[in-house]
N, C-alpha and C. Protein backbone atom coordinates (compact mmCIF):
# COMPACT_ATOMS: atom_id res chain seq x y z
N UNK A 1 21.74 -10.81 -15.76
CA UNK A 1 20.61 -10.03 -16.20
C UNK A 1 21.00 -9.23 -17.43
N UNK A 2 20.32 -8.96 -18.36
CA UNK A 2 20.29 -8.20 -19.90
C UNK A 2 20.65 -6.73 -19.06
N UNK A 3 21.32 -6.20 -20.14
CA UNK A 3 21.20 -4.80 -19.59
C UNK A 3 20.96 -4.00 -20.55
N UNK A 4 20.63 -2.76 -20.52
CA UNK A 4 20.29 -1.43 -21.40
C UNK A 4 21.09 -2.06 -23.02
N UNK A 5 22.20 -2.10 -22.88
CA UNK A 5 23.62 -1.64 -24.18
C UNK A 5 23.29 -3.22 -24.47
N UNK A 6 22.67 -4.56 -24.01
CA UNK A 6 22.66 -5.54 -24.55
C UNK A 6 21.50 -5.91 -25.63
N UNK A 7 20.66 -4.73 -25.63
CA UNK A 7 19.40 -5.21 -26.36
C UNK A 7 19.24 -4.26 -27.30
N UNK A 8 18.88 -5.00 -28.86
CA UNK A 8 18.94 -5.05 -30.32
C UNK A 8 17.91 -3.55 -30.53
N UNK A 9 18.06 -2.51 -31.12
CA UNK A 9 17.17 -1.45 -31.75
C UNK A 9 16.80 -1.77 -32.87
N UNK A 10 15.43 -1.77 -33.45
CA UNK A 10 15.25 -1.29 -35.14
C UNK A 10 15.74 -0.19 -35.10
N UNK A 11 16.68 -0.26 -36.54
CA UNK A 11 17.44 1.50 -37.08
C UNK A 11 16.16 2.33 -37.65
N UNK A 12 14.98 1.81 -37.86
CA UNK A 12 13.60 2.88 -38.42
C UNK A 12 12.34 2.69 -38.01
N UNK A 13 12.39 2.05 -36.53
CA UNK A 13 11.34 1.73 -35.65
C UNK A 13 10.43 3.12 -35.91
N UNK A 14 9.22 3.40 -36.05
CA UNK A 14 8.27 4.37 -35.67
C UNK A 14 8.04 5.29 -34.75
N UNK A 15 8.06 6.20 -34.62
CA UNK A 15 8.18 7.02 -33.39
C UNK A 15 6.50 6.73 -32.43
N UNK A 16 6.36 5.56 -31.63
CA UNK A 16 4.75 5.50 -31.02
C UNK A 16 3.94 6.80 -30.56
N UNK A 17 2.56 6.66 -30.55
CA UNK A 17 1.76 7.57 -30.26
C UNK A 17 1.46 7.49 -28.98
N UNK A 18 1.36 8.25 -28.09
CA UNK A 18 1.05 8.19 -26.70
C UNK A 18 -0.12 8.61 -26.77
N UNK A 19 -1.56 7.81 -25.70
CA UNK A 19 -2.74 8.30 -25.67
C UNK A 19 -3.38 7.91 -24.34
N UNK A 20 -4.30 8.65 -23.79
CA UNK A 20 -5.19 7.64 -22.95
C UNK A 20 -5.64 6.37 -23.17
N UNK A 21 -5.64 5.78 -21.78
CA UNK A 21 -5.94 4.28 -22.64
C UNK A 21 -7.36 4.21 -22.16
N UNK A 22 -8.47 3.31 -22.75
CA UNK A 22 -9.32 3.02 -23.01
C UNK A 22 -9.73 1.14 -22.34
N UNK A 23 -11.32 1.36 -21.59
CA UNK A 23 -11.50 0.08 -21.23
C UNK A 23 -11.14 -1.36 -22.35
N UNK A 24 -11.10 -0.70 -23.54
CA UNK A 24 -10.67 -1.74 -24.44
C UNK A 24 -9.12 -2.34 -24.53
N UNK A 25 -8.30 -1.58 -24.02
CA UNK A 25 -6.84 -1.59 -23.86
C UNK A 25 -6.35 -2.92 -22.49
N UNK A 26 -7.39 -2.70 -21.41
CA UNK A 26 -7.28 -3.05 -20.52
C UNK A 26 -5.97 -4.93 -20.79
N UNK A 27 -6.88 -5.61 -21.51
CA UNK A 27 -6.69 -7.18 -21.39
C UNK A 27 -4.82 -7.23 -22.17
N UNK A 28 -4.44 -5.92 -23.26
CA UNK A 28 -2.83 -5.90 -23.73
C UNK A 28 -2.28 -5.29 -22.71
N UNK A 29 -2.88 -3.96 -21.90
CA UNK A 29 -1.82 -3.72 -20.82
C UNK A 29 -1.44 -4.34 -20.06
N UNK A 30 -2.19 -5.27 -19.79
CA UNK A 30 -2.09 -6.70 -18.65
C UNK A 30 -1.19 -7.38 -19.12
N UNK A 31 -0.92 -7.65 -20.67
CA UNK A 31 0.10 -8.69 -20.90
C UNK A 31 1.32 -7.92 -21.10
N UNK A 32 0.92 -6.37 -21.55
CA UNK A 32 2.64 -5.95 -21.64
C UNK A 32 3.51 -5.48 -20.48
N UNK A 33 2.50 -5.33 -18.97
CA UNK A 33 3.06 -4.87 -17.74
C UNK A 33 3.46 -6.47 -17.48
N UNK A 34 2.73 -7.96 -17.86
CA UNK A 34 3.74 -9.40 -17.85
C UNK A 34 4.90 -9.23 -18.11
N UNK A 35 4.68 -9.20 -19.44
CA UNK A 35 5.72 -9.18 -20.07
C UNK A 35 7.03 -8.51 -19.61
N UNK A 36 6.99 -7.53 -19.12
CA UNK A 36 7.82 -6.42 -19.17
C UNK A 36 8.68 -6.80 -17.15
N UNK A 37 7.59 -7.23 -16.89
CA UNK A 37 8.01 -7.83 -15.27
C UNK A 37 8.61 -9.00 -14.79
N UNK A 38 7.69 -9.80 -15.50
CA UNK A 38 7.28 -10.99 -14.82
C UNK A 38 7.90 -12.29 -15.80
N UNK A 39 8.53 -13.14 -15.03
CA UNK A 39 8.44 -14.77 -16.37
C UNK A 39 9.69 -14.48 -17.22
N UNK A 40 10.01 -15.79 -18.05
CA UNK A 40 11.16 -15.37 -19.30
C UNK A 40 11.42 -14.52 -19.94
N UNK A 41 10.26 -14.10 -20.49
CA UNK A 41 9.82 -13.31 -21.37
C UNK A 41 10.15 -11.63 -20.84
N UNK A 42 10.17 -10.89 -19.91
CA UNK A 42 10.36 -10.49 -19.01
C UNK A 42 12.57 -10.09 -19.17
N UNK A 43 13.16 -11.42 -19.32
CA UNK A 43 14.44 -11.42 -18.95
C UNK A 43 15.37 -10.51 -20.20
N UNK A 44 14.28 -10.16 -21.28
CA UNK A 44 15.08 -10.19 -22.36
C UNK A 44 15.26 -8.01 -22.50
N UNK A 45 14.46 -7.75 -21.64
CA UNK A 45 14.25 -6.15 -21.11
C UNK A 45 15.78 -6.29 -20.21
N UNK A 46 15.64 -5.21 -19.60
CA UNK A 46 16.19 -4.91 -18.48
C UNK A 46 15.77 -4.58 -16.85
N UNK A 47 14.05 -4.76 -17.02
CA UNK A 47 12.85 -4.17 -15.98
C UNK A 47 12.86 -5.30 -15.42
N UNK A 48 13.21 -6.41 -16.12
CA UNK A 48 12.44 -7.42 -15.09
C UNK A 48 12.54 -7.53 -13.73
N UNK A 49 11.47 -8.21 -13.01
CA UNK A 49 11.70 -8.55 -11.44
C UNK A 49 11.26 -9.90 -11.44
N UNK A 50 12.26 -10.94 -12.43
CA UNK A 50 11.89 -12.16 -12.04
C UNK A 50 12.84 -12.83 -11.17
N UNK A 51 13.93 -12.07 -10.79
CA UNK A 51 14.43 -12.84 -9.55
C UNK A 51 14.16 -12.65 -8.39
N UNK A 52 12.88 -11.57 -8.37
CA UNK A 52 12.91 -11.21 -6.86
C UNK A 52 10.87 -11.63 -6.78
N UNK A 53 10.67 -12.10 -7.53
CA UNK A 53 8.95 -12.45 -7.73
C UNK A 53 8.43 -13.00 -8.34
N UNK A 54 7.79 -14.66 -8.08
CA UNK A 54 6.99 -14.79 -9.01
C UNK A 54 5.69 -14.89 -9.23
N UNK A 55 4.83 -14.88 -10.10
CA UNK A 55 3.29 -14.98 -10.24
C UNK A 55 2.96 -13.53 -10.97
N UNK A 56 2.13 -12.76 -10.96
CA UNK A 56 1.65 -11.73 -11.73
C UNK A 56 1.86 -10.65 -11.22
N UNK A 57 2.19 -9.41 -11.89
CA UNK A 57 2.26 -8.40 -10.78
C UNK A 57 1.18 -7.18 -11.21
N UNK A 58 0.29 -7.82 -12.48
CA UNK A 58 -0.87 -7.08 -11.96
C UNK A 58 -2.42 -7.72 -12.45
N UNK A 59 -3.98 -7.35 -12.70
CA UNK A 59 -4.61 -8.21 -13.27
C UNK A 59 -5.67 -7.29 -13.76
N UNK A 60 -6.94 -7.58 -14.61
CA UNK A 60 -7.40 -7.02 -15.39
C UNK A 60 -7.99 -6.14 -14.49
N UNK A 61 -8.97 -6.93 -13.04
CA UNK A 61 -9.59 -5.40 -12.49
C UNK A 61 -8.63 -4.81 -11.91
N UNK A 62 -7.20 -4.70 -11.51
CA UNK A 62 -6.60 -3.63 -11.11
C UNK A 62 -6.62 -2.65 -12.36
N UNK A 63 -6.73 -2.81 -13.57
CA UNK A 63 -6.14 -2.34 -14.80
C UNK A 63 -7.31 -1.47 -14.86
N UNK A 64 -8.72 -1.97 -15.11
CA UNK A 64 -9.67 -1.58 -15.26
C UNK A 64 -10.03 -0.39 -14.11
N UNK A 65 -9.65 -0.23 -12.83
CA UNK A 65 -9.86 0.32 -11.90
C UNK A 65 -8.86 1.81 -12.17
N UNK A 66 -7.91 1.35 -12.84
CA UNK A 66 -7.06 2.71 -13.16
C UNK A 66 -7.53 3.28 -14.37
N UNK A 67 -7.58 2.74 -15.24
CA UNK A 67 -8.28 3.64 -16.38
C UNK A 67 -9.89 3.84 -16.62
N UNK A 68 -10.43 3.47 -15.46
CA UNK A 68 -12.10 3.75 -15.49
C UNK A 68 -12.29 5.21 -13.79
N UNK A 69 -10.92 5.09 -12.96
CA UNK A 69 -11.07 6.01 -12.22
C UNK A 69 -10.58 7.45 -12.50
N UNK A 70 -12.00 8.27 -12.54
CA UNK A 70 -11.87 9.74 -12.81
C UNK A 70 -10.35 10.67 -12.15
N UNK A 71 -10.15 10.18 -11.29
CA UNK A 71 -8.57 10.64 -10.85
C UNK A 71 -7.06 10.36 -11.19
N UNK A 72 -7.41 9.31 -12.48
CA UNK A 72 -6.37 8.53 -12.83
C UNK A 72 -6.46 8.60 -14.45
N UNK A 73 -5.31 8.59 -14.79
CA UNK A 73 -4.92 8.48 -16.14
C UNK A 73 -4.29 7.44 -16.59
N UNK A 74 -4.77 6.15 -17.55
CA UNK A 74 -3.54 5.19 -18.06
C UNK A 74 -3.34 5.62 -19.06
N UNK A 75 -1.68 5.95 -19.38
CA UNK A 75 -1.52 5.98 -20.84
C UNK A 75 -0.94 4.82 -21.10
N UNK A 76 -1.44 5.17 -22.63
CA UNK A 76 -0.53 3.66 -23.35
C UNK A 76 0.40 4.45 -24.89
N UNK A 77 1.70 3.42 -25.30
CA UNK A 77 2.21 4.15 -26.46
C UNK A 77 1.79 3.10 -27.33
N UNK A 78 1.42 3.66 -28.20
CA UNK A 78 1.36 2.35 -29.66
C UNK A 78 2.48 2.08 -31.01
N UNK A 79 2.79 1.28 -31.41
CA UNK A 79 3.65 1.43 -32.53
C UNK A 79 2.97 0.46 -33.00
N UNK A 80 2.32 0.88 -34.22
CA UNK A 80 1.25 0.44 -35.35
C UNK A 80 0.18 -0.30 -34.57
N UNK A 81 0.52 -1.05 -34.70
CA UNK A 81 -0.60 -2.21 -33.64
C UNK A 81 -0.33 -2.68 -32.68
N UNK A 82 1.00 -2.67 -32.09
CA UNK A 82 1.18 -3.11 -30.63
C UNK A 82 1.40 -2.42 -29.57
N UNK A 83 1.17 -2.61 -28.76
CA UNK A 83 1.31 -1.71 -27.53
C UNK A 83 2.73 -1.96 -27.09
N UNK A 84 3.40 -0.87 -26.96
CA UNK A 84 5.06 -0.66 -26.62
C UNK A 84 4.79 -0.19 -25.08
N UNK A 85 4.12 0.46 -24.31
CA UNK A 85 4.48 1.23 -23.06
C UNK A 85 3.19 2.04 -22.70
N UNK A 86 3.46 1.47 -21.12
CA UNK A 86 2.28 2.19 -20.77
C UNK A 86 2.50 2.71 -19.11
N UNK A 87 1.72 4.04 -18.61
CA UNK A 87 2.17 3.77 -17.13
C UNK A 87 0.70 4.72 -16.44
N UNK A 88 0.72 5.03 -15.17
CA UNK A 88 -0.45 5.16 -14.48
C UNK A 88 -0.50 6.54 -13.84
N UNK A 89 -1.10 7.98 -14.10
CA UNK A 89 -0.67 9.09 -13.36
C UNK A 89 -2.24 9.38 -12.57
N UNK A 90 -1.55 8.92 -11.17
CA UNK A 90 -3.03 9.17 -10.41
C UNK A 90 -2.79 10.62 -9.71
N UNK A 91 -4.05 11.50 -9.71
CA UNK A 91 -4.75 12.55 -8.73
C UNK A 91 -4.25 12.17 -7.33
N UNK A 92 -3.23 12.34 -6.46
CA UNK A 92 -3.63 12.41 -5.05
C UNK A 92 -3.59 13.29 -4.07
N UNK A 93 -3.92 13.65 -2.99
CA UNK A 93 -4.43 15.16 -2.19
C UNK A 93 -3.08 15.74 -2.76
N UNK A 94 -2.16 15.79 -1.98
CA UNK A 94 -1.32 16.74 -2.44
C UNK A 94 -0.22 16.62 -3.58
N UNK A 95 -0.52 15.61 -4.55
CA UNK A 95 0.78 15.24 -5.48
C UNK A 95 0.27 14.53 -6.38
N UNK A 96 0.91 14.33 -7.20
CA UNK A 96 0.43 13.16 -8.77
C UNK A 96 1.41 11.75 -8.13
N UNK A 97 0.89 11.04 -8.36
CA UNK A 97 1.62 9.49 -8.02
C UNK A 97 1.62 8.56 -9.34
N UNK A 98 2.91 8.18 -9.98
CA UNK A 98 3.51 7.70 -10.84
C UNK A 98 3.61 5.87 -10.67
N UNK A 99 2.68 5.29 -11.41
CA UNK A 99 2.67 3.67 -11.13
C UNK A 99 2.17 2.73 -12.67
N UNK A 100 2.52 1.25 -12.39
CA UNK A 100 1.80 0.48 -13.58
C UNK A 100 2.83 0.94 -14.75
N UNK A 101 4.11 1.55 -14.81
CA UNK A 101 4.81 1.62 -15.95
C UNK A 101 5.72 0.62 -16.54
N UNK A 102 5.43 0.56 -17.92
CA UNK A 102 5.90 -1.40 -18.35
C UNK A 102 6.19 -0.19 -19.52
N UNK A 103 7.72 -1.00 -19.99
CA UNK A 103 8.15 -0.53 -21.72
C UNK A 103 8.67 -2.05 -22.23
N UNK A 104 7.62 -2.37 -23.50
CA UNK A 104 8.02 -3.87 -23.91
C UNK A 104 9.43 -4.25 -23.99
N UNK A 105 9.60 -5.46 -23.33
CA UNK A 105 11.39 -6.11 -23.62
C UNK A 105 11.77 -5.93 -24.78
N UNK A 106 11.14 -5.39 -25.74
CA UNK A 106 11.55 -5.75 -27.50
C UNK A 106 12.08 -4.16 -27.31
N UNK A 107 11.26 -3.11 -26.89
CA UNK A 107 11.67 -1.42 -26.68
C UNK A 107 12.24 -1.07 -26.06
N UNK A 108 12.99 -1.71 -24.87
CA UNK A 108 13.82 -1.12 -24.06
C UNK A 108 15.15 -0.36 -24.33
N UNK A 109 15.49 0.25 -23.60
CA UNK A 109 17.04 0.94 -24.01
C UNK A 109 16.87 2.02 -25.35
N UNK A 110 15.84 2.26 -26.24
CA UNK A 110 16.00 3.37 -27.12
C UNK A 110 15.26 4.87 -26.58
N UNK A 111 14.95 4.93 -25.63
CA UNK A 111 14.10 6.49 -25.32
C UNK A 111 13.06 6.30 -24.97
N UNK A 112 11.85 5.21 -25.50
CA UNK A 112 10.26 5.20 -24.97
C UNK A 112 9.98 5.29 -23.79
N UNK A 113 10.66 5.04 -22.74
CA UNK A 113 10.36 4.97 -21.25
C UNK A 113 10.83 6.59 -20.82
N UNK A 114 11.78 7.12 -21.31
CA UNK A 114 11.91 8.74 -20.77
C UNK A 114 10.94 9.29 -21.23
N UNK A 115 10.50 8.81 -22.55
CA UNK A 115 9.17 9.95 -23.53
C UNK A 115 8.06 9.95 -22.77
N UNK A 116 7.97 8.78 -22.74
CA UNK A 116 6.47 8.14 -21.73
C UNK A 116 6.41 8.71 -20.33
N UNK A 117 7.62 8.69 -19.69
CA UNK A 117 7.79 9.70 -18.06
C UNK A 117 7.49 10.84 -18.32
N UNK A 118 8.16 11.79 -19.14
CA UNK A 118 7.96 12.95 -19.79
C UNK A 118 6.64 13.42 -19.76
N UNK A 119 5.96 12.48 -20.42
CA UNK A 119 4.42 12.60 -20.94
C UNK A 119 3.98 12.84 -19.84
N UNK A 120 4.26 11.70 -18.83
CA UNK A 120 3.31 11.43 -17.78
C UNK A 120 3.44 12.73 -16.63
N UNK A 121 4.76 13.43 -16.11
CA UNK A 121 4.94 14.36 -15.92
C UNK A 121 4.17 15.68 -16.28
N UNK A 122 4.23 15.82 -17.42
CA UNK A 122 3.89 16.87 -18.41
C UNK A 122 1.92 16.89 -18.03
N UNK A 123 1.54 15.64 -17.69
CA UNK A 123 0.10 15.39 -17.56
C UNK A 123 -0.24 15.84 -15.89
N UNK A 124 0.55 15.12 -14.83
CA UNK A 124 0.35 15.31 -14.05
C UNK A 124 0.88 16.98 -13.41
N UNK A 125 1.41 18.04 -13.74
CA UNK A 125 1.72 19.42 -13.98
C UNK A 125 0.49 20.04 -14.77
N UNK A 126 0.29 19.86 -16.22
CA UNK A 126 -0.42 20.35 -16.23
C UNK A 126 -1.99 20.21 -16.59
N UNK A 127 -2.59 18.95 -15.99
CA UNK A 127 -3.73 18.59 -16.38
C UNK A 127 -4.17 18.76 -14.73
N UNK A 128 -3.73 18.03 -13.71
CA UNK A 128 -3.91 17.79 -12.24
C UNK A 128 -3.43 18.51 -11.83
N UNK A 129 -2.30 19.62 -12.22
CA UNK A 129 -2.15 20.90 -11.24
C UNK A 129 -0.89 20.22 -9.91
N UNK A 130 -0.34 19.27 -10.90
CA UNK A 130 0.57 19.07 -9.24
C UNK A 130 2.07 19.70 -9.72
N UNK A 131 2.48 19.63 -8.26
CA UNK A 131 4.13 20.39 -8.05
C UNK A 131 5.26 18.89 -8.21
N UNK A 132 4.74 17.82 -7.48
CA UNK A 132 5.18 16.83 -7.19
C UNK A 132 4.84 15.48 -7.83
N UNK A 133 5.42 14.88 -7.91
CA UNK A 133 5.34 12.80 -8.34
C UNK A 133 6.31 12.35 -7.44
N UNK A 134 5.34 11.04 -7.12
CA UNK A 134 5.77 10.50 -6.43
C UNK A 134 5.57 9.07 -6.71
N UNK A 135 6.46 8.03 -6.36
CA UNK A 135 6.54 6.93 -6.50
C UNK A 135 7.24 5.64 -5.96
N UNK A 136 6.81 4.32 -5.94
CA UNK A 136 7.01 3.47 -5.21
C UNK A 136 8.35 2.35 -5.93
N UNK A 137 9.10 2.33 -5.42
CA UNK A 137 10.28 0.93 -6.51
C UNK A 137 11.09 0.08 -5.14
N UNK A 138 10.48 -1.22 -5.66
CA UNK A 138 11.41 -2.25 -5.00
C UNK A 138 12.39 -1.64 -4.60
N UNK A 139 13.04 -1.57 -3.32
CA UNK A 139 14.03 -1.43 -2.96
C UNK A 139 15.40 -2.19 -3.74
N UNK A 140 15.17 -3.28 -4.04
CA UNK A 140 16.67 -4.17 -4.23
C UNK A 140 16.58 -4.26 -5.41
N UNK A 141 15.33 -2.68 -6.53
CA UNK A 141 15.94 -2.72 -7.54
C UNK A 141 17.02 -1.54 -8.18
N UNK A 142 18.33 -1.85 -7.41
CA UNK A 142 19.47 -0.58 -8.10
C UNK A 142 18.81 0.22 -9.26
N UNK A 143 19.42 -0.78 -10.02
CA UNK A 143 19.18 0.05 -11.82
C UNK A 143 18.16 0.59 -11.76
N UNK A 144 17.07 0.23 -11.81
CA UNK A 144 15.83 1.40 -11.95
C UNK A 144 15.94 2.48 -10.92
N UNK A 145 16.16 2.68 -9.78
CA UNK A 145 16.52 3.81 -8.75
C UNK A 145 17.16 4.42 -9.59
N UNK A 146 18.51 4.49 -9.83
CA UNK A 146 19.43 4.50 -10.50
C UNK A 146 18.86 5.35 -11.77
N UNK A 147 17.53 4.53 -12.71
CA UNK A 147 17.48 5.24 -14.10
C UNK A 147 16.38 6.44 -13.54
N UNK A 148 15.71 6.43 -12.67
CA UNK A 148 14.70 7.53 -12.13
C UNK A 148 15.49 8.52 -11.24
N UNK A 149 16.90 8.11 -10.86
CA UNK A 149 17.62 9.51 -10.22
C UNK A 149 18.54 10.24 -11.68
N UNK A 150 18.70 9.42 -12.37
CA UNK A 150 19.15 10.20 -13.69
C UNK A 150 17.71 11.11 -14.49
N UNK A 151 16.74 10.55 -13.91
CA UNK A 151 15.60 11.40 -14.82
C UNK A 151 15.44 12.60 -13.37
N UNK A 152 15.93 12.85 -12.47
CA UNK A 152 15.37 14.00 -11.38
C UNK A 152 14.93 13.64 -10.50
N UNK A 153 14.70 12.24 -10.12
CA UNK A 153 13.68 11.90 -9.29
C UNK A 153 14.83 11.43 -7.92
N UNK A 154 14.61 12.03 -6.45
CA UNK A 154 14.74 11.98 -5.64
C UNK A 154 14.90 10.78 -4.62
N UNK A 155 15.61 10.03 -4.16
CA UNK A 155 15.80 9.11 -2.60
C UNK A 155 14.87 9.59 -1.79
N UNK A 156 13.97 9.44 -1.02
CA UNK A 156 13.43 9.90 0.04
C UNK A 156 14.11 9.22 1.20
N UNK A 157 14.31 7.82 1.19
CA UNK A 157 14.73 6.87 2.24
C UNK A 157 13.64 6.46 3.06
N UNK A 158 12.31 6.87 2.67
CA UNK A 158 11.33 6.60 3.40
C UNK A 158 10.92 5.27 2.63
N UNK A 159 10.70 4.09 3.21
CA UNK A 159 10.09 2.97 2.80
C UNK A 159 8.99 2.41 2.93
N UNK A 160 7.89 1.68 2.11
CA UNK A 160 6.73 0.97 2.68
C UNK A 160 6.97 -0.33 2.16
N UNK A 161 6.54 -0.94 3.26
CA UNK A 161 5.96 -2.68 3.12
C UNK A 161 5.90 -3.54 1.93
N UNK A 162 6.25 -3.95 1.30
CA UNK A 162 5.84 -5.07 0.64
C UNK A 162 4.67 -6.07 0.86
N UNK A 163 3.76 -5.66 -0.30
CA UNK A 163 2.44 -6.36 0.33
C UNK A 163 2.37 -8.25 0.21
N UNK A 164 3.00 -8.62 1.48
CA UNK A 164 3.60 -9.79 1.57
C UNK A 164 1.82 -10.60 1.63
N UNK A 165 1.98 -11.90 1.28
CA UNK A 165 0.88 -12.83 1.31
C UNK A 165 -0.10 -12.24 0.70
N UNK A 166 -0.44 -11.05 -0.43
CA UNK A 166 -1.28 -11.08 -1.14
C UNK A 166 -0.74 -11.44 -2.66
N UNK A 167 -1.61 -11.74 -3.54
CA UNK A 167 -0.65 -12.31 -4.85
C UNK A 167 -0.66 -11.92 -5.93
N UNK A 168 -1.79 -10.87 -5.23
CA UNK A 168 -2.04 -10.25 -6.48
C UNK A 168 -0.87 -8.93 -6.73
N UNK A 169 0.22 -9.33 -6.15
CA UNK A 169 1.35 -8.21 -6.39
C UNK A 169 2.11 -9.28 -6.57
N UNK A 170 2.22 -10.46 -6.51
CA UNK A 170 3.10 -11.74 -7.29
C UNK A 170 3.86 -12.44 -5.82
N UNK A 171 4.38 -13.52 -6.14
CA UNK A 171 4.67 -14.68 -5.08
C UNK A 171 6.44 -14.01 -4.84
N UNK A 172 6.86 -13.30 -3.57
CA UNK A 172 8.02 -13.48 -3.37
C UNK A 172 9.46 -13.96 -3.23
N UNK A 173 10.37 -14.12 -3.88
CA UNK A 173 11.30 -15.27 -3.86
C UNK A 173 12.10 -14.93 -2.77
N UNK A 174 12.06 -14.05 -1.90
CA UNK A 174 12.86 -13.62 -1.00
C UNK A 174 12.16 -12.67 0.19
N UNK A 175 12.11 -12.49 1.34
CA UNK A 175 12.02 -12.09 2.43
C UNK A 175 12.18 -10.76 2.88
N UNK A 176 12.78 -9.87 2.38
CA UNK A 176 13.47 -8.48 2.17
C UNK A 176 12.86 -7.40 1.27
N UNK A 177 12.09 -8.03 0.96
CA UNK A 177 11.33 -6.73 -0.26
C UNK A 177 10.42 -5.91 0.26
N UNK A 178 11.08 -4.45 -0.03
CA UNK A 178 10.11 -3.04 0.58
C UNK A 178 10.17 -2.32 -0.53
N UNK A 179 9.08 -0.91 -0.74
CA UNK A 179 9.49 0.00 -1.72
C UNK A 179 10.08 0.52 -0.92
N UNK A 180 10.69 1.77 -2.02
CA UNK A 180 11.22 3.11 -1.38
C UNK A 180 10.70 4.57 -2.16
N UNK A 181 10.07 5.52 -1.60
CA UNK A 181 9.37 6.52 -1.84
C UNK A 181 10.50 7.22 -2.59
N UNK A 182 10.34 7.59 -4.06
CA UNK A 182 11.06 8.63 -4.83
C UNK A 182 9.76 9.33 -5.43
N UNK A 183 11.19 10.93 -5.38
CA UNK A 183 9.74 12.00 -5.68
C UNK A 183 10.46 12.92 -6.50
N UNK A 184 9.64 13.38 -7.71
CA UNK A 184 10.01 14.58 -8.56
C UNK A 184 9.68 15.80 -8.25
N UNK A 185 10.10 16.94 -8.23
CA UNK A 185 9.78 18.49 -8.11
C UNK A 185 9.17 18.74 -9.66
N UNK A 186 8.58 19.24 -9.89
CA UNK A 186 7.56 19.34 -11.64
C UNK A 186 7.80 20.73 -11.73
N UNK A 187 8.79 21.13 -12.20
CA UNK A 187 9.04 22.42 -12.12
C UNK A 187 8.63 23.07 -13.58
N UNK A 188 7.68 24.10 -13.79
CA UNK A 188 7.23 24.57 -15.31
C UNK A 188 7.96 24.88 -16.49
């Protein structure tokens, strides 16, 4: 697997704009949360989960359902015309819940994915009023655990299900797949 220190930076890449995303956004976030997951294309990041899934891991009305629901925020980052990164900060009773975050295989490893957490943090504190984020990651994926306990974010050890035989979370290559609940304190 590619890792962080294996993949190429522009030395004067653009610093992207982070914004709400818009029903028009919907059909590129779809290909850059592909991209960024799923397939070859996918291998050249460090995010991928193509050894542990295949098929899609998300589709336009899930996409559309997050950035058209009043409790939910998609952001997206842009650099000139393409979409670099995007992720999902939903309203829930007692906490902000952190999901749908893709940073293109071409952006990985220079900062956009901490800026973009940051953001999303920074939104769910002080737009939704929460103390907490919380969030869901494959269990059997180390490295990302791993890059979200270097950003603050907590082990719970509490696990949920893997939504096995539906596909629209992508075709399993293995038998063993659960999340595991990690959670941030949002301290002011």
């Amino acid at each position: 697997m590619c890792q962080v220190s294996d993949i190429e930076r522009p030395a004067t890449a653009p610093e992207p704009e982070i914004r709400v995303a818009t029903v028009d956004d919907v059909p590129r976030i779809v290909t850059l949360i592909e991209s960024a997951y799923r397939g070859d294309s996918s291998r050249t990041g460090w995010t991928t989960e193509a050894d542990l899934l295949d098929g899609q891991r998300t589709d336009e009305a899930d996409v559309t359902e997050a950035v058209t629901d009043p409790a939910s925020r998609m952001m997206v980052a842009e650099s000139g015309a393409d979409l670099v990164a995007c992720c999902l900060v939903q309203h829930r009773e007692t906490y902000a819940y952190f999901g749908m975050f893709a940073v293109s295989p071409k952006a990985q490893g220079g900062g956009l994915g901490k800026r973009v957490l940051t953001v999303a943090e920074q939104l769910a504190r002080d737009e939704f009023g929460m103390s907490t984020m919380h969030m869901t990651v494959i269990r059997q994926r180390a490295d990302l655990i791993d890059w979200y306990v270097r950003r603050g974010y907590r082990r719970t050890g509490e696990m949920k299900p893997f939504p096995y035989g539906d596909e629209r979370f992508g075709k399993p290559r293995r038998d063993d797949l659960e999340f595991e609940v990690l959670i941030k304190d949002l301290a002011a």
